[in-house]
PDB file of N, CA and C in Angstrom:
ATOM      1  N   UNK A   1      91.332 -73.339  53.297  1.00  0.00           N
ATOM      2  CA  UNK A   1      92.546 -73.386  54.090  1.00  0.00           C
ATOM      3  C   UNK A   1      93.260 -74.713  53.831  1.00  0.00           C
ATOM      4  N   UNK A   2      94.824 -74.872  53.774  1.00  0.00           N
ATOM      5  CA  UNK A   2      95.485 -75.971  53.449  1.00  0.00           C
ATOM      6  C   UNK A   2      95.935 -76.199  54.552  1.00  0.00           C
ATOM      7  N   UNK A   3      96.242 -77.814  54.816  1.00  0.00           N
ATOM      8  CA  UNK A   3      96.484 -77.791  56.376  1.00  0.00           C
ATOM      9  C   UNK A   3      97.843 -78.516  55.753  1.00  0.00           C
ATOM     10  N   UNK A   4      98.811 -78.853  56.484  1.00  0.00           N
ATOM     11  CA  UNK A   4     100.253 -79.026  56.484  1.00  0.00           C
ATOM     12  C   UNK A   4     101.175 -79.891  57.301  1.00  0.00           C
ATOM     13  N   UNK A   5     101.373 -80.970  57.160  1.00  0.00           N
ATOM     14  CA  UNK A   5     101.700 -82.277  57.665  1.00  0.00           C
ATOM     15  C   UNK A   5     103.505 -82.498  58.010  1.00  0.00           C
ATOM     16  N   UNK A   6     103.828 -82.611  59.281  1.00  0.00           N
ATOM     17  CA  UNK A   6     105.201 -82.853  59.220  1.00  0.00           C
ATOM     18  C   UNK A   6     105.470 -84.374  59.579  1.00  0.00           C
ATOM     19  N   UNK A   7     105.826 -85.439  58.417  1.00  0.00           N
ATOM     20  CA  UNK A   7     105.953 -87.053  59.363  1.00  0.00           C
ATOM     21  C   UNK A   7     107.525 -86.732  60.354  1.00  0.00           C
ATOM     22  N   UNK A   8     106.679 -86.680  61.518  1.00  0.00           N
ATOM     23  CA  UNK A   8     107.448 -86.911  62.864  1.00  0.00           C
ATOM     24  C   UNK A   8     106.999 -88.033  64.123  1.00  0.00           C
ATOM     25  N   UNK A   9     108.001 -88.301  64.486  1.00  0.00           N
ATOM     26  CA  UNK A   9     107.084 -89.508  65.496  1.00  0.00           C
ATOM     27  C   UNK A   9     107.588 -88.436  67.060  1.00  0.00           C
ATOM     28  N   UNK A  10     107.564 -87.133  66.577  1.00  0.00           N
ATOM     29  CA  UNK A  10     107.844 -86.877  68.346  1.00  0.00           C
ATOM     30  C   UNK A  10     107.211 -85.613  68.272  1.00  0.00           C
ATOM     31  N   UNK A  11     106.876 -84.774  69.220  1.00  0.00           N
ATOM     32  CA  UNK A  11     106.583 -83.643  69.563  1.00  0.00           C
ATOM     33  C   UNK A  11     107.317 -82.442  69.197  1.00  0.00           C
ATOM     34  N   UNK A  12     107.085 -80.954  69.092  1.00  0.00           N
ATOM     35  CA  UNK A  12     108.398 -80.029  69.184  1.00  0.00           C
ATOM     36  C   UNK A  12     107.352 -78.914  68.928  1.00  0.00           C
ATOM     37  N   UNK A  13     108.278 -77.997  69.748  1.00  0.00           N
ATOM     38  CA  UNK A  13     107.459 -76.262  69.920  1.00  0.00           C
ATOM     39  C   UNK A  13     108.496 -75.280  68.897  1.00  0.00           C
ATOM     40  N   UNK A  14     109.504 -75.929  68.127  1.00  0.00           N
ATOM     41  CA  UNK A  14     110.048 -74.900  67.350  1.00  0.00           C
ATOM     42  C   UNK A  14     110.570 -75.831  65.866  1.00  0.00           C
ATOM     43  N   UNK A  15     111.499 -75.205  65.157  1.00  0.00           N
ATOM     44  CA  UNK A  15     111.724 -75.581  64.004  1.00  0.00           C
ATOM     45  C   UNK A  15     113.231 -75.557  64.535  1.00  0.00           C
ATOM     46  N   UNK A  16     113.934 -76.800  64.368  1.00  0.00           N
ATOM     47  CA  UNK A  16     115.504 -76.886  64.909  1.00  0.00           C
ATOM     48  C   UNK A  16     115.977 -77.326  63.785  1.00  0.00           C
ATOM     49  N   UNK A  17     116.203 -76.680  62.368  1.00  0.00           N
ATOM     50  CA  UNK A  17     117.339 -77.392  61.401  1.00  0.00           C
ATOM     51  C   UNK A  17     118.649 -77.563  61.993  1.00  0.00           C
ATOM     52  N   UNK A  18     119.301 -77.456  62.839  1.00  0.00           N
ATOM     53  CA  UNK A  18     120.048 -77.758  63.595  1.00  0.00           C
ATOM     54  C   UNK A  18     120.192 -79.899  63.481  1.00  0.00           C
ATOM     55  N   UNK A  19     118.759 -80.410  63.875  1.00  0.00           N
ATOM     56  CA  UNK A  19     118.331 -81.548  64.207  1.00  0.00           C
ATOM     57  C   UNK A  19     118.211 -82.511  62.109  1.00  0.00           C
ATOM     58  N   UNK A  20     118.132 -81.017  61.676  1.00  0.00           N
ATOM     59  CA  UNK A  20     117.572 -82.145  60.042  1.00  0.00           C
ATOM     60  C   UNK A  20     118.358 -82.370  59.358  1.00  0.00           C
ATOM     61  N   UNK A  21     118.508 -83.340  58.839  1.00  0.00           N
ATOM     62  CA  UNK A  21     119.594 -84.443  57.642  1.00  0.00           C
ATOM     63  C   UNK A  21     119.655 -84.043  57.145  1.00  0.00           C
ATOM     64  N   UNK A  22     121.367 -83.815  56.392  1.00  0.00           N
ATOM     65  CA  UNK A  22     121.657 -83.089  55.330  1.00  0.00           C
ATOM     66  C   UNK A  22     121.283 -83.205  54.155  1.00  0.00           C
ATOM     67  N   UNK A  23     121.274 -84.807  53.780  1.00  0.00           N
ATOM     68  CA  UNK A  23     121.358 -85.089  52.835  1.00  0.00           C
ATOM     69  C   UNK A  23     119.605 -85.962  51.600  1.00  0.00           C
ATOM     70  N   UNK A  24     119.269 -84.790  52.341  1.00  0.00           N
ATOM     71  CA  UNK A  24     117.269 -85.249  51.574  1.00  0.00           C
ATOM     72  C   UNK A  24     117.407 -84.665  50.290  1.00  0.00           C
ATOM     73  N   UNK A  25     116.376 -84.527  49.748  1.00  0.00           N
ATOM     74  CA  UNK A  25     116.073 -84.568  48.499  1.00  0.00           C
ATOM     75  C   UNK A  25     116.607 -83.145  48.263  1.00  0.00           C
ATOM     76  N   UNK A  26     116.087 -81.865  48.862  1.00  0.00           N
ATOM     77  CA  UNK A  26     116.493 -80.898  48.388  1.00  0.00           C
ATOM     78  C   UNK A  26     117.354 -80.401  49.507  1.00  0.00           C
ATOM     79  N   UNK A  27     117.756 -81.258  49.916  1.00  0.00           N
ATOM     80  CA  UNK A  27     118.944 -80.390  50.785  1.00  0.00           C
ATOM     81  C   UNK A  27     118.391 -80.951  52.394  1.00  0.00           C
ATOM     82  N   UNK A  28     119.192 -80.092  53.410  1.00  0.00           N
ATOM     83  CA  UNK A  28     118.665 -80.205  55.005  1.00  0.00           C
ATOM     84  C   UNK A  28     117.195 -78.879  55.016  1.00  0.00           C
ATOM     85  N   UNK A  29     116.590 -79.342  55.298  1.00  0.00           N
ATOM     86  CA  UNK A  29     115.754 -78.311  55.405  1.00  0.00           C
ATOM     87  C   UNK A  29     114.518 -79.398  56.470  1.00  0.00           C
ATOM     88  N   UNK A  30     113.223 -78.192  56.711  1.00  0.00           N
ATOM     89  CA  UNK A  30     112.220 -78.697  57.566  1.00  0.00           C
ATOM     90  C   UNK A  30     110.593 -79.340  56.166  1.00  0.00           C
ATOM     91  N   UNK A  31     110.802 -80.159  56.032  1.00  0.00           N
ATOM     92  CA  UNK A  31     109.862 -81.093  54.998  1.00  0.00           C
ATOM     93  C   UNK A  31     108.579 -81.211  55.451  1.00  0.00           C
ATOM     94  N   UNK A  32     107.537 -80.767  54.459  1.00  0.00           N
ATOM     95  CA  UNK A  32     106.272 -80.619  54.912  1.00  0.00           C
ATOM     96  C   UNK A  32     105.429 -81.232  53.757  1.00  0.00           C
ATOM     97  N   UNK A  33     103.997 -81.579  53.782  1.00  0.00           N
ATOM     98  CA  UNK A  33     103.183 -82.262  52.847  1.00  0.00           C
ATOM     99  C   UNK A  33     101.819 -81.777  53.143  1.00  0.00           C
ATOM    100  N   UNK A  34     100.867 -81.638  52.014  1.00  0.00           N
ATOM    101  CA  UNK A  34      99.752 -81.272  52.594  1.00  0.00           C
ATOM    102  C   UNK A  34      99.006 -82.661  52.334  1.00  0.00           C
ATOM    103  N   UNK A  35      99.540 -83.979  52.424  1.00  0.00           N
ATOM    104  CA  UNK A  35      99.188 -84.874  52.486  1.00  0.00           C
ATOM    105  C   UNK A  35      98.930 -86.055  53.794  1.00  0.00           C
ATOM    106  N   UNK A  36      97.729 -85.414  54.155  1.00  0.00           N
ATOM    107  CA  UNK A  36      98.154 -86.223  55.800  1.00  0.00           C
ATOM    108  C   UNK A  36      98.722 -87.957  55.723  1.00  0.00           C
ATOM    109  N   UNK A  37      97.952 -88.816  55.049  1.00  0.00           N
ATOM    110  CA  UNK A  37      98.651 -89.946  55.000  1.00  0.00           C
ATOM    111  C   UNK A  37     100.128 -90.247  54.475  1.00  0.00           C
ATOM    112  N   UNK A  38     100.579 -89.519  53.679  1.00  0.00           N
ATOM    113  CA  UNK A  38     102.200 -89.282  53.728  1.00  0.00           C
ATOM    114  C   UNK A  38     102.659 -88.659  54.770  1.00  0.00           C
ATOM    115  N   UNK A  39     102.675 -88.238  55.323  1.00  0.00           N
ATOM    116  CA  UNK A  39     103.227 -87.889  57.027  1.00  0.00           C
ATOM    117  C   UNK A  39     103.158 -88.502  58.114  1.00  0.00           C
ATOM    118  N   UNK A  40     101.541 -89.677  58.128  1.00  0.00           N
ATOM    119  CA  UNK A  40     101.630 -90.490  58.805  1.00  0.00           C
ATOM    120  C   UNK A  40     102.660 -91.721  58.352  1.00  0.00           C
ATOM    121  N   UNK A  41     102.564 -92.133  57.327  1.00  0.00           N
ATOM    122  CA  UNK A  41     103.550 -93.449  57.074  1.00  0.00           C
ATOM    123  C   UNK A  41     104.923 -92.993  57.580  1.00  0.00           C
ATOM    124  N   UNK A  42     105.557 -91.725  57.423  1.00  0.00           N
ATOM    125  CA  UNK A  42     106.738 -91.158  57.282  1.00  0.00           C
ATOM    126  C   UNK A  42     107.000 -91.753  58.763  1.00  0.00           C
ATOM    127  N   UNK A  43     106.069 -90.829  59.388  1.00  0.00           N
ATOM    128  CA  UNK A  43     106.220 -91.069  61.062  1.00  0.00           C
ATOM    129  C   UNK A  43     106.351 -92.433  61.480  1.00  0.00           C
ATOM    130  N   UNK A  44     105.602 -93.525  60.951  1.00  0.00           N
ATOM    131  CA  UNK A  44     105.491 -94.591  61.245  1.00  0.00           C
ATOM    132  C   UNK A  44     106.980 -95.320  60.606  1.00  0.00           C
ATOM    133  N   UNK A  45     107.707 -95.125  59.460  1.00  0.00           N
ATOM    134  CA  UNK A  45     108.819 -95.582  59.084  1.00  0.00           C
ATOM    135  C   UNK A  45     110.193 -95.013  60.487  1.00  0.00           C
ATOM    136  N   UNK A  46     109.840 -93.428  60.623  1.00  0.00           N
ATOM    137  CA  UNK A  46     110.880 -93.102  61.432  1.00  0.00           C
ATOM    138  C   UNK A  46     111.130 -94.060  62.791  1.00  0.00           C
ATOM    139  N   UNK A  47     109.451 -94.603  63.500  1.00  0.00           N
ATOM    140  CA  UNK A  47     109.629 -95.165  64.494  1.00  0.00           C
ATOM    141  C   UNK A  47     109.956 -96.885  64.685  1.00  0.00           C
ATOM    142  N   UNK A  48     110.357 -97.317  63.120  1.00  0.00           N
ATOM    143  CA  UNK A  48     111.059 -98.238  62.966  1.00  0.00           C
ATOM    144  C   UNK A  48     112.451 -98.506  62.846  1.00  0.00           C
ATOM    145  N   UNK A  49     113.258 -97.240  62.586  1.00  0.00           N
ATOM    146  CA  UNK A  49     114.276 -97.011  62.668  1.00  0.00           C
ATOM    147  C   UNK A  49     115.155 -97.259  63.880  1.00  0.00           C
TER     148      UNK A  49
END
């Protein structure tokens, strides 16, 4: 089984592209990694922002 990493520094019960940046790598979309330590740094950059 692959497990699947979103770097977020907040909680959420749905998927709101509504909320995601247009302008990422491949577009606005919901960005995932099956890399847990890339999701943690991510999270940790967002909450420096």
């Amino acid at each position: 089984m692959i497990s699947l990493f979103h770097g977020t520094n907040i909680m959420f019960d749905k998927i709101e592209l509504s909320k995601c940046r247009p302008y990422k790598d491949f577009g606005k979309g919901f960005y995932l990694t099956d890399i847990r330590q890339q999701a943690e740094e991510m999270a940790i950059r967002r909450t420096k922002n």
